[in-house]
Protein backbone atom coordinates (compact mmCIF):
# COMPACT_ATOMS: atom_id res chain seq x y z
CA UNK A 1 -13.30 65.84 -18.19
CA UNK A 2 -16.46 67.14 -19.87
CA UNK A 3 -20.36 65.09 -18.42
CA UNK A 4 -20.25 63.59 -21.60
CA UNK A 5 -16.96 62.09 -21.72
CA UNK A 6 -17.57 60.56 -18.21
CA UNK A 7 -20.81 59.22 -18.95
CA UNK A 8 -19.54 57.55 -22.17
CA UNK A 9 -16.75 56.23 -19.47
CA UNK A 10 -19.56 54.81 -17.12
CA UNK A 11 -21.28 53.60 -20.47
CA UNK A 12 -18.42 51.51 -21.06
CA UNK A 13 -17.36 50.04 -18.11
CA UNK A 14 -21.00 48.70 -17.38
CA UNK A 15 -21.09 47.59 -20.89
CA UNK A 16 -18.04 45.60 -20.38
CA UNK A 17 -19.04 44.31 -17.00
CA UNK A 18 -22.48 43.32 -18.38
CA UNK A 19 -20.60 41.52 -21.60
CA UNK A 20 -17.90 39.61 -19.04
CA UNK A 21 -20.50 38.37 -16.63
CA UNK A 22 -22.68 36.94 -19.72
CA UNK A 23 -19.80 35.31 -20.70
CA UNK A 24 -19.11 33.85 -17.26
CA UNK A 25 -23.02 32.59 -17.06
CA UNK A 26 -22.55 30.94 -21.05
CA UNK A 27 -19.07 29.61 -20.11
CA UNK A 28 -20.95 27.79 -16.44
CA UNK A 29 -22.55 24.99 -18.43
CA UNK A 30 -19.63 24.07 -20.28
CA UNK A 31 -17.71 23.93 -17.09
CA UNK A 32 -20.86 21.32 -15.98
CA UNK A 33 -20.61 19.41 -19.00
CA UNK A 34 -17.06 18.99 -18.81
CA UNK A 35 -17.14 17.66 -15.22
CA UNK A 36 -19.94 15.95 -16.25
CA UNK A 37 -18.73 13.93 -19.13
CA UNK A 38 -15.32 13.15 -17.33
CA UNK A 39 -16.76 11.82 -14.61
CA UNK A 40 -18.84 9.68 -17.29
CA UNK A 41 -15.52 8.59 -18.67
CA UNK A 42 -14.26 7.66 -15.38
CA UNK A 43 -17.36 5.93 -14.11
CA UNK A 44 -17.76 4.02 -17.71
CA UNK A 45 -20.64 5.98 -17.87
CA UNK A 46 -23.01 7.26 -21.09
CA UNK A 47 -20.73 10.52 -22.07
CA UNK A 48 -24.08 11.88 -23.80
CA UNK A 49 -25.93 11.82 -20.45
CA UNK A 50 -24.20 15.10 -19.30
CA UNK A 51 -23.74 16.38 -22.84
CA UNK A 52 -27.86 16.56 -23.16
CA UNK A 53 -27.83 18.03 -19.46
CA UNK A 54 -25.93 20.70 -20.42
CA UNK A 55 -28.07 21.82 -23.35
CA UNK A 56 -30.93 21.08 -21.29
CA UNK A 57 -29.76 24.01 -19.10
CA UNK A 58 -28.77 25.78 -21.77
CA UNK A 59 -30.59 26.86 -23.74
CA UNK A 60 -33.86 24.72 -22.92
CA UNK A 61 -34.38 25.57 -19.18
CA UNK A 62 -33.75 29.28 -19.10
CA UNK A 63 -36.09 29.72 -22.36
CA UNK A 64 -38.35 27.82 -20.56
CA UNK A 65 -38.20 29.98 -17.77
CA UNK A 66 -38.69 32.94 -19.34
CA UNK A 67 -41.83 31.64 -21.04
CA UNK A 68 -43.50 31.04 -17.96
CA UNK A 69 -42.62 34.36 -16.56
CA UNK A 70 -44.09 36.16 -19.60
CA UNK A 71 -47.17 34.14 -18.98
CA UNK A 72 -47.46 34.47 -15.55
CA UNK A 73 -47.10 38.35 -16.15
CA UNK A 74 -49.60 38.43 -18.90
CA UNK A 75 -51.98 41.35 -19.41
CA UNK A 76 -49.64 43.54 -16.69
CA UNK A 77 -48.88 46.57 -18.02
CA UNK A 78 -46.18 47.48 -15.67
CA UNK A 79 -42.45 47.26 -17.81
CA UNK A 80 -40.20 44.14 -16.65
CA UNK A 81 -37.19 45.47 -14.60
CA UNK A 82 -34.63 43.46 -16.16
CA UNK A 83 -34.42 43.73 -19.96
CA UNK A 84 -34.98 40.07 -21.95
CA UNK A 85 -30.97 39.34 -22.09
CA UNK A 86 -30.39 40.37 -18.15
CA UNK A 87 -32.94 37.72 -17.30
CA UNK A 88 -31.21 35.11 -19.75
CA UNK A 89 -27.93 35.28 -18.47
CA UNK A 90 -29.33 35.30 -14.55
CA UNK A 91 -31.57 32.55 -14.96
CA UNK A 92 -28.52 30.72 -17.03
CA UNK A 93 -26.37 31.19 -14.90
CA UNK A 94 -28.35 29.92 -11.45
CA UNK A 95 -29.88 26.90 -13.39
CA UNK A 96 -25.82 26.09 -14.14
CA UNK A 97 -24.59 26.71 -10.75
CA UNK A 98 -27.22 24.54 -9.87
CA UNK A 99 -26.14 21.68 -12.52
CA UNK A 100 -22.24 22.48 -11.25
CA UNK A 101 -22.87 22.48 -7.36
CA UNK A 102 -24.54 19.01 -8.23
CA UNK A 103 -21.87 17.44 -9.50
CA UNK A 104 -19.37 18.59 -7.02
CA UNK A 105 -21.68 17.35 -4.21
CA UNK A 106 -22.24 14.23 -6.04
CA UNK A 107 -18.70 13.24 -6.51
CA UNK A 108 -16.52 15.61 -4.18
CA UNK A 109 -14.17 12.76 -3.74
CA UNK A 110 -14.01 11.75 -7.36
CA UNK A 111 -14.33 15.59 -9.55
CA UNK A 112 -10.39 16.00 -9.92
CA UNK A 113 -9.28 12.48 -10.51
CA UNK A 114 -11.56 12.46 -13.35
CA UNK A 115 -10.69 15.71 -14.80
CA UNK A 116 -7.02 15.63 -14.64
CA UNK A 117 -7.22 11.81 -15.65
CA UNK A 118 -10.00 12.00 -18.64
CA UNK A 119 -10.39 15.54 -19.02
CA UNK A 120 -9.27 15.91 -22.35
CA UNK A 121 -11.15 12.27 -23.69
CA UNK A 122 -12.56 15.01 -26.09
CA UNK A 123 -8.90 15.08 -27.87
CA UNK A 124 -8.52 11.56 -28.18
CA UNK A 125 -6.45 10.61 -30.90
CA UNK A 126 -5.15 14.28 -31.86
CA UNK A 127 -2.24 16.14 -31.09
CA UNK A 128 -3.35 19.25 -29.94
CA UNK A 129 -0.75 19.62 -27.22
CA UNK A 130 -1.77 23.51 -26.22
CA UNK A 131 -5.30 22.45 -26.09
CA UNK A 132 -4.31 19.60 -23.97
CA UNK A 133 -1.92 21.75 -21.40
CA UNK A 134 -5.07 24.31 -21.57
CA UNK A 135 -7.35 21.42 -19.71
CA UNK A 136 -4.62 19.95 -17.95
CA UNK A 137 -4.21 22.97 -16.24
CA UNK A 138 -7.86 23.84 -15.69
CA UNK A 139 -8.00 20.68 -14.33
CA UNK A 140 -5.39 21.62 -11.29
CA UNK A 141 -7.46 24.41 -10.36
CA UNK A 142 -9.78 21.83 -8.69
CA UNK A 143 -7.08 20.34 -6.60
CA UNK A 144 -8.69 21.67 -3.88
CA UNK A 145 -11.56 19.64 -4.07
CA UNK A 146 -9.24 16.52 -3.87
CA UNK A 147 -7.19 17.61 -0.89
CA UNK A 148 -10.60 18.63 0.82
CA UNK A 149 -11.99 15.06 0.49
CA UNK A 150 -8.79 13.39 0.94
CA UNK A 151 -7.31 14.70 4.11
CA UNK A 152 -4.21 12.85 5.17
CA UNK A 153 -5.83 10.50 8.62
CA UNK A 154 -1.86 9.62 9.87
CA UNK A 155 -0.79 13.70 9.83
CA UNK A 156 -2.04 14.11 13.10
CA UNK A 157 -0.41 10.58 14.41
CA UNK A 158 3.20 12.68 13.14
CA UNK A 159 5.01 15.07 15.30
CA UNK A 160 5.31 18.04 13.28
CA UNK A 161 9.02 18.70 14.24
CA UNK A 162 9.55 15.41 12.58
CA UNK A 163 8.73 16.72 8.76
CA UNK A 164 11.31 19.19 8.50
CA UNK A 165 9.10 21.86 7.37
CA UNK A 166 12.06 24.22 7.68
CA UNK A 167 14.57 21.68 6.03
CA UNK A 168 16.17 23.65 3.20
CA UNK A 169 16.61 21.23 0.04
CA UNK A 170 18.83 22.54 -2.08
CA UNK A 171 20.22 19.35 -3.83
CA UNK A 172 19.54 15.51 -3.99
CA UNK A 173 20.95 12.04 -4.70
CA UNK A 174 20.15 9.89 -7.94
CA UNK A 175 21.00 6.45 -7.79
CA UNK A 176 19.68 5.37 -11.27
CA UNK A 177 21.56 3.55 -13.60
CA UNK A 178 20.85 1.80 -16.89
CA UNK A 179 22.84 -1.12 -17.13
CA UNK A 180 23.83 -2.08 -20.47
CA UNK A 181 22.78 -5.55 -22.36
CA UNK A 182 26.27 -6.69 -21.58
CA UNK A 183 26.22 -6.03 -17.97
CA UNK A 184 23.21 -8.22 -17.39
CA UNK A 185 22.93 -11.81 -18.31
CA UNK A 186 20.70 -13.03 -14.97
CA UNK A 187 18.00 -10.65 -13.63
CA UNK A 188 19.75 -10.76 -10.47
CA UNK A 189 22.47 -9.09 -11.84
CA UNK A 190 20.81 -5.30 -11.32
CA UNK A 191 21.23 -5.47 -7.66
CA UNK A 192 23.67 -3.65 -5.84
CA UNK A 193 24.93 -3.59 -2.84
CA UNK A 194 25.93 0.59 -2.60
CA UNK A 195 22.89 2.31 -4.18
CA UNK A 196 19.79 1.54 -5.63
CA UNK A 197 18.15 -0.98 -7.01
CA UNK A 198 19.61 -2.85 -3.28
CA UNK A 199 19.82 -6.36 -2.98
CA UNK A 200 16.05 -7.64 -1.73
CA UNK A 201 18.72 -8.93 1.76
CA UNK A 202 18.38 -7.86 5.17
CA UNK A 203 21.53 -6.09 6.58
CA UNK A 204 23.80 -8.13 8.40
CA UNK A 205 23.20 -5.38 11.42
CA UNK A 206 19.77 -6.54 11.36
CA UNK A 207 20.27 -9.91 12.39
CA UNK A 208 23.33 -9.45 15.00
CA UNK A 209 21.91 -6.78 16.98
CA UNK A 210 21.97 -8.07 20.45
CA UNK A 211 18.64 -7.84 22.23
CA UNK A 212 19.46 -5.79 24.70
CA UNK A 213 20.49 -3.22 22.39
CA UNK A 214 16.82 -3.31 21.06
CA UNK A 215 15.52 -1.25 23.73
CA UNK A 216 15.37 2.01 22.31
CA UNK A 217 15.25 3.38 18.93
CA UNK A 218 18.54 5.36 20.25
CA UNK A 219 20.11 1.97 21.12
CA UNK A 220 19.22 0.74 17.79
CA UNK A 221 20.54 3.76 16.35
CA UNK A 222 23.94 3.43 18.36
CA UNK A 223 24.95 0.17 17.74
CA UNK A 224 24.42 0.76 13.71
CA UNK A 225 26.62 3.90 13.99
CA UNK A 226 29.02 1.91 15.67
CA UNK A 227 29.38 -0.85 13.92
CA UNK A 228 28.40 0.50 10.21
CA UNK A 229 30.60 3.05 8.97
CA UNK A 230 29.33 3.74 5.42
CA UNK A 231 26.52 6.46 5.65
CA UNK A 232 24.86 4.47 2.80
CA UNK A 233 24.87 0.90 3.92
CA UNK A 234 23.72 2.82 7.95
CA UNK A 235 20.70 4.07 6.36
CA UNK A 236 19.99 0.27 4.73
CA UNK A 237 20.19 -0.95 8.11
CA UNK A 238 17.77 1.51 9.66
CA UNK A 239 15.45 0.87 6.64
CA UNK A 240 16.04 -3.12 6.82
CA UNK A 241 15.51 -3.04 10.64
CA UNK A 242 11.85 -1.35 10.33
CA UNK A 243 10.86 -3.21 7.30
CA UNK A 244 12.08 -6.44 8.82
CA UNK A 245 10.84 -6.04 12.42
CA UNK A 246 7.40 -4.32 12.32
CA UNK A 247 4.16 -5.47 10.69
CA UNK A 248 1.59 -3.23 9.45
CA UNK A 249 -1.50 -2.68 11.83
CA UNK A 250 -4.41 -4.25 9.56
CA UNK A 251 -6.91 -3.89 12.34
CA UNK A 252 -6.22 -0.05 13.47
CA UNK A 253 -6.27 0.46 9.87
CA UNK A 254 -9.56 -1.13 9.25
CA UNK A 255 -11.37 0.12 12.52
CA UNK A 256 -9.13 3.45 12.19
CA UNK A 257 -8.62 3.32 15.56
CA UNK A 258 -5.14 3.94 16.05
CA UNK A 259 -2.93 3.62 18.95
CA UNK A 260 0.25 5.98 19.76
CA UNK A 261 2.56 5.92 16.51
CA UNK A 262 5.69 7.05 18.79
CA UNK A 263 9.12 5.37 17.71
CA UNK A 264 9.29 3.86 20.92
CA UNK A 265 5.53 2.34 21.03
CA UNK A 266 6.32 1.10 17.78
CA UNK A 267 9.33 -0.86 18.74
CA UNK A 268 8.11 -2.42 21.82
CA UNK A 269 4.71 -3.66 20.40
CA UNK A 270 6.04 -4.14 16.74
CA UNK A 271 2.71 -3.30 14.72
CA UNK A 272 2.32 0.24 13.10
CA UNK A 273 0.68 2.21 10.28
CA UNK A 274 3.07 4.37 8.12
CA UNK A 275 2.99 7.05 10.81
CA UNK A 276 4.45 4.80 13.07
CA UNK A 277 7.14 3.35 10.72
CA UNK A 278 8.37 6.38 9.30
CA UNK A 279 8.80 8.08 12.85
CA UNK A 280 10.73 4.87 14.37
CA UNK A 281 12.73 5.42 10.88
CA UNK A 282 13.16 9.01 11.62
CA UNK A 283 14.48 8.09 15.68
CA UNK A 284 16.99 5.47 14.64
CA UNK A 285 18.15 7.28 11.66
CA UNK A 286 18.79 10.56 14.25
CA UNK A 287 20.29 8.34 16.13
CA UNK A 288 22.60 6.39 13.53
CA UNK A 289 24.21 10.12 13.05
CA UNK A 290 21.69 10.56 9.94
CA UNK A 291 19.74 13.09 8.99
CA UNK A 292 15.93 12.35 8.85
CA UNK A 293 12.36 13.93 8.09
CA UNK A 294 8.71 12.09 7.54
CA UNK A 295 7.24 13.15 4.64
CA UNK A 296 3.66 13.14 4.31
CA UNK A 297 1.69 13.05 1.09
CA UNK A 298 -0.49 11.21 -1.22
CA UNK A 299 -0.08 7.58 -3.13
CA UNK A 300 -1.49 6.44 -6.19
CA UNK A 301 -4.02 3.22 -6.20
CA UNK A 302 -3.57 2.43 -2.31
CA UNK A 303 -5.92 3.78 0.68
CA UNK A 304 -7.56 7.67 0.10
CA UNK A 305 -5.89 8.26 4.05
CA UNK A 306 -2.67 9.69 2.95
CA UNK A 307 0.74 8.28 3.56
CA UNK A 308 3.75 8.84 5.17
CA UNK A 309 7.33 7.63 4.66
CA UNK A 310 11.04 9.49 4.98
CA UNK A 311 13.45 11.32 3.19
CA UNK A 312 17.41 11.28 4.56
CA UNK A 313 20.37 13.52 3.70
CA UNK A 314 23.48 11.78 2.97
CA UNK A 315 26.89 14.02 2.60
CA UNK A 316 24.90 16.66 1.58
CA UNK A 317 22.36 15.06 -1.06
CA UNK A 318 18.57 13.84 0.21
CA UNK A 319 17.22 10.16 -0.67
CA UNK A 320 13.63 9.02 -0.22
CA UNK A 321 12.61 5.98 1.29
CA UNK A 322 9.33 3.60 3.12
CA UNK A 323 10.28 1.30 5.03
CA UNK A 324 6.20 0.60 5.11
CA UNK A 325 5.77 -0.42 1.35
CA UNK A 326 9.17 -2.46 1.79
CA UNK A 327 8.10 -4.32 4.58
CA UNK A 328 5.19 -6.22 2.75
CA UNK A 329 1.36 -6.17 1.84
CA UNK A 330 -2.25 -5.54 3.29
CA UNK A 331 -4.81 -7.92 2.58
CA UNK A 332 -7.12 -9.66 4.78
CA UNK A 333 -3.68 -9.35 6.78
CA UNK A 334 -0.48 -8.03 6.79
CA UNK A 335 1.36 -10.32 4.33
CA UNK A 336 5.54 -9.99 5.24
CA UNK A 337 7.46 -9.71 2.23
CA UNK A 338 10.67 -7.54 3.03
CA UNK A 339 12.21 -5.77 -0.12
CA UNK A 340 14.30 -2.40 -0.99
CA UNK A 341 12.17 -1.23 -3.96
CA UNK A 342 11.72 2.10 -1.91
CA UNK A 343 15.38 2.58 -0.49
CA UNK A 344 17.06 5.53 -1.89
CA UNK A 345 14.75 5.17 -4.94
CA UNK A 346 15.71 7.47 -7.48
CA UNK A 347 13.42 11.01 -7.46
CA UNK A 348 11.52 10.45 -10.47
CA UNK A 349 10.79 6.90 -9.73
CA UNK A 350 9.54 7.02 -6.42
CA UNK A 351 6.82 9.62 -7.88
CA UNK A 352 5.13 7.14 -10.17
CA UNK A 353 3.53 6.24 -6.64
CA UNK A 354 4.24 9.00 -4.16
CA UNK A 355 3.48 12.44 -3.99
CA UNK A 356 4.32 14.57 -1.30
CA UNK A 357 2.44 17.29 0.22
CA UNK A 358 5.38 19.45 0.29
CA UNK A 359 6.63 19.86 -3.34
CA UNK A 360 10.41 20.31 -2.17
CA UNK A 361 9.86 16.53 -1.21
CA UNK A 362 9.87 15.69 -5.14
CA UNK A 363 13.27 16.63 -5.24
CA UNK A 364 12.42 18.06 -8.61
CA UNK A 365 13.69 21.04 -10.02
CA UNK A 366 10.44 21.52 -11.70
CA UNK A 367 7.67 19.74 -9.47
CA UNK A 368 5.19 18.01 -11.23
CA UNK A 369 1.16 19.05 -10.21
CA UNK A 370 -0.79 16.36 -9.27
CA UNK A 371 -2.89 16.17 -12.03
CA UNK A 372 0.77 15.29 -13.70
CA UNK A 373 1.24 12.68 -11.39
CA UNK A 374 -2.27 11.08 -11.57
CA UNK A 375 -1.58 11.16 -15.52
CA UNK A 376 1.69 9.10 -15.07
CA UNK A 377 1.76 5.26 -15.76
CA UNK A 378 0.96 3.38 -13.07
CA UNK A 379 4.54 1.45 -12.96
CA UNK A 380 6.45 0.36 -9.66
CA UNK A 381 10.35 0.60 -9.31
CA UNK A 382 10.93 -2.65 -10.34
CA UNK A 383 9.57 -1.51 -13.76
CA UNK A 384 12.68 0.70 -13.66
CA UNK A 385 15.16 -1.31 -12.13
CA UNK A 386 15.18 -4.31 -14.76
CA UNK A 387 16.01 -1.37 -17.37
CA UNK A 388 12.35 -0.84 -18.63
CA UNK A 389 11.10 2.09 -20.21
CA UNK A 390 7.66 2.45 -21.28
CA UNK A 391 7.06 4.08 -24.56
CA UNK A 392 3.11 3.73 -24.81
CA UNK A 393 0.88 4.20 -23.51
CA UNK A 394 1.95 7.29 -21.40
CA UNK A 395 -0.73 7.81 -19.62
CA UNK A 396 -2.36 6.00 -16.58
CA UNK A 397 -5.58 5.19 -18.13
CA UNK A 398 -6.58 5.05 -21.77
CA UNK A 399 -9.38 4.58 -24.40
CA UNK A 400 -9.16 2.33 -27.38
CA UNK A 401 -11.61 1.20 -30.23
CA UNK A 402 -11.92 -2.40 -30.60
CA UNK A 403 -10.98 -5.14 -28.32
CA UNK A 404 -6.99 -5.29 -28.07
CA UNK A 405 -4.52 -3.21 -27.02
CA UNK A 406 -0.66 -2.98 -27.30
CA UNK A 407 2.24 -1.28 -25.31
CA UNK A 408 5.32 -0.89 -26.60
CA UNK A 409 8.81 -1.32 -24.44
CA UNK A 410 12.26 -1.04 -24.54
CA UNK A 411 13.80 -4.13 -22.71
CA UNK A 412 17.35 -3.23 -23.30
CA UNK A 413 18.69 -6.31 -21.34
CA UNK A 414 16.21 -8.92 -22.95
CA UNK A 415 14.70 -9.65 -20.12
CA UNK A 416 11.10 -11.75 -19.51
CA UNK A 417 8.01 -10.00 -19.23
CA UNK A 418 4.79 -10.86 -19.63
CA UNK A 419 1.41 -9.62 -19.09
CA UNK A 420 -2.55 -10.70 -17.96
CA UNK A 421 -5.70 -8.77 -19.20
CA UNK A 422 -8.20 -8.64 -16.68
CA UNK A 423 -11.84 -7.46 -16.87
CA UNK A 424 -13.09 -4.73 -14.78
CA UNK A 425 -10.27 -2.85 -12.77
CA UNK A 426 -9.33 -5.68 -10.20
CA UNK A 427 -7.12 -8.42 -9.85
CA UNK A 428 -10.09 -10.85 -8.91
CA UNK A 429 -11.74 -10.36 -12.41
CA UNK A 430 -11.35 -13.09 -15.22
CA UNK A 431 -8.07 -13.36 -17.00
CA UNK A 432 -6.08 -13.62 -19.85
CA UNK A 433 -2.42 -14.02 -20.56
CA UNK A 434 -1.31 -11.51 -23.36
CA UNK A 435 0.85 -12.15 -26.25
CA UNK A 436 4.63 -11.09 -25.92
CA UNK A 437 6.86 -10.37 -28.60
CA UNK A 438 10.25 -11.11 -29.92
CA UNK A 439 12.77 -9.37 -27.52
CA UNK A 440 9.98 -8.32 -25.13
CA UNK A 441 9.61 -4.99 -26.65
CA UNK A 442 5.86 -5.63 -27.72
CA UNK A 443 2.80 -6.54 -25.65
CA UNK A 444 -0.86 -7.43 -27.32
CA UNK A 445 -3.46 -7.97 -25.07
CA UNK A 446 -7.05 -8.94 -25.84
CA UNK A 447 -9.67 -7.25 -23.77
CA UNK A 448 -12.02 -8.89 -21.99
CA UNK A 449 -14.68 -6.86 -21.83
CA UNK A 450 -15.99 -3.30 -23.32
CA UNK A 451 -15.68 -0.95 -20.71
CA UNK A 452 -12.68 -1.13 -18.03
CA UNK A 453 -9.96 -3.77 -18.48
CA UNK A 454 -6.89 -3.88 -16.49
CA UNK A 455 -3.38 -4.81 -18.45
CA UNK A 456 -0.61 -5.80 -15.53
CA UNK A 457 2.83 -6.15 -16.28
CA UNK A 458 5.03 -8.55 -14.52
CA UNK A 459 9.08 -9.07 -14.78
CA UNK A 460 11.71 -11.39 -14.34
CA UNK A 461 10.68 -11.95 -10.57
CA UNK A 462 6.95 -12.77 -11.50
CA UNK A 463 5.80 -9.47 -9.56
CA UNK A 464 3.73 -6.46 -10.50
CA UNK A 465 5.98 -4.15 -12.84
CA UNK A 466 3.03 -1.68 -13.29
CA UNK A 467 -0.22 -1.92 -14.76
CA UNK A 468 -2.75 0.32 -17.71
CA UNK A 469 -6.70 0.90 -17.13
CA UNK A 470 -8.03 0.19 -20.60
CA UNK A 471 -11.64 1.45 -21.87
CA UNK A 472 -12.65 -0.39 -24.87
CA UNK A 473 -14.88 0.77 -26.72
């Protein structure tokens, strides 16, 4: 190769390095004001705030930097080392890392929520679906973030031999059914007593045990093998016996101090956190002649510690379950309400509120990001068990203009639903009941405020079904 045919190679590899990093240091403040107005949209903040930041730091800022540095070199006669554009895209691109690092150390805790909840608010009302996927999955680079601010406090109460990190899951159970209009005519009439959605009833097991075959979780675990000899209903009785028998520690969880989570500790003293419940799951299940793992992970709308519940192999197919969320509510204090929402849940289901750290633990065949499962409507598995199937909104928190929004249904089995509008994002706010229409399928709620409203679903039962943040605007 000739000296000039190398230099014009040099010539144009610097001149391509030069032209990528400028783009890097123009492309920085968008990055800021994207974070920046996302985060606005999540805090109900002023979206032009971090809009005029970013053209404050570019171009304002570095022009203003470079006129003081011509002023301060005024009268020197010595050239500049840089030429004008090096110094524009250096002093661009500091000022933005600046303006970037800000808002990360600002809100480490609340960066990815925001983006992969409101980080397309710019598309509102259009289509645009590559667009969307293009910020979506921007968005998921910042995972990171998330999992560095929200480390899981109950992974270290687990014994790691108890997640199954080597557990090969090659196929899974699905429950689900959609019962037909003529199959239902009383909303008790979607329990079963085989598969989900289970009949809210303790096990029979649960109640006959003798005592002094409460000892041990192995015990425990005996006597149901013994005495149960369907796989399915053995796993409901392991499930119904934690659920039933152990109350949720409110005071470890509020001082998080916690004591040992061990199956046994738990079933002498009878108070745990989700460690503790999914491990004295895990013991009795191993014990019933079941196979069964804790799976840790992530919840939507509850504590920003993690979670923990189980997963259990039945003739060859894997179910999730908790008996934690099934054994009642925190408060002020642990309020017992037993239930089998989260027994053998079907897959999809049980990840409109849980998402595993391990994405085999979706038992997916196509696992969903997280920033796909913070998108998701906020809906529990009773939403899914009356037959329910939300057609808007589809996302977990939206923006309207005005002060009403609707949701559309389909209530297949005609069954009663209604809903309450409440202002802010709490249950304690001021309420009002929302209009229902004919056959259910149709819900118009006013909005009590602008900014954030919540719209909560209830069903036949009178519980939570699910529930929409609403910006008004």
């Amino acid at each position: 190769m000739s000296e000039s045919k190398r230099s014009l190679g040099w010539v144009l590899v610097a001149g391509t390095a030069k032209l990528g990093f400028a783009l890097f240091a123009v492309a920085t403040p968008l990055l800021g004001v994207w974070i920046g107005s996302s985060l606005a949209k999540a805090l109900d903040g002023p979206v032009w705030l971090p809009i005029a930041a970013g053209a404050l730091c570019f171009p304002v800022l570095p022009l203003l930097w470079e006129g003081i540095g011509r002023w301060r070199r005024r009268g020197r006669t010595k050239p500049a080392i840089l030429t004008l554009f090096d110094r524009m895209v250096l002093r661009t691109l500091a000022i933005n890392l600046v303006f970037v690092g800000g808002l990360l150390g600002l809100y480490p805790s609340t960066v990815f929520t925001a983006l992969s909840e409101h980080g397309d608010w710019m598309l509102e009302g259009q289509e645009s679906p590559w667009a969307r996927d293009t910020l979506h999955a921007a968005a998921d680079r910042m995972q990171w973030l998330h999992e560095l601010t929200h480390p899981n406090a109950y992974e270290e109460l687990i014994d790691p031999e108890a997640t199954g990190e080597d557990v090969d899951v090659t196929d899974w159970g699905d429950f689900s059914r959609k019962p037909s209009s003529d199959d239902i005519d009383d909303p008790q009439d979607v329990f079963r007593n085989d598969a989900w959605p289970f009949e809210p009833q303790v096990h029979p097991l649960v109640r006959a045990i003798p005592a002094d075959q409460q000892k041990t979780p192995e015990a425990v675990g005996r006597y149901f093998a013994e005495h149960e000899v369907d796989p399915i209903r053995r796993l409901k009785a392991v499930h119904d016996f934690v659920a039933d028998r152990t109350a949720y520690d409110v005071r470890a969880l509020r001082t998080m101090t916690f004591p040992p989570q061990d199956a046994q500790t738990v079933l002498d003293t009878g108070v745990a956190v989700c460690a503790g419940y999914s491990q004295l799951v895990k013991a009795i299940g191993d014990a019933a002649g079941l196979e069964v793992v804790v799976v840790v992970g992530k919840t939507r709308g509850g504590s920003d510690l993690g979670h923990a519940w189980n997963a259990a192999k039945i003739d060859g197919k894997w179910y999730l379950l908790d008996a934690t969320w099934d054994a009642g509510s925190v408060g002020e204090a642990f309020n017992k309400r037993f239930g089998t929402r989260y027994l053998m849940t079907p897959p999809d289901v049980f990840l409109y509120d849980h998402f595993p750290d391990d994405p085999k633990w979706q038992l997916r065949d196509e696992p969903l990001s997280m920033g796909d499962f913070l998108r998701r409507p906020d809906l529990e598995p009773s939403f899914f068990s009356y037959g329910f199937e939300l057609v808007s909104p589809d996302r977990s928190a939206i923006t309207v203009q005005g002060r009403s929004v609707s949701l559309s249904l389909k209530n297949p089995n005609g069954l009663h639903v209604h809903a309450q509008s409440y202002a802010g994002d709490s249950w304690d706010a001021p309420s009002t009941r929302c209009e229902v229409g004919k056959g259910g399928e149709r819900i118009t709620c006013p909005l009590q405020q602008e900014g954030p409203n919540l719209v909560v679903m209830f069903g036949p039962d009178n519980m939570n079904m699910g529930q929409v943040l609403v910006t008004a605007r």
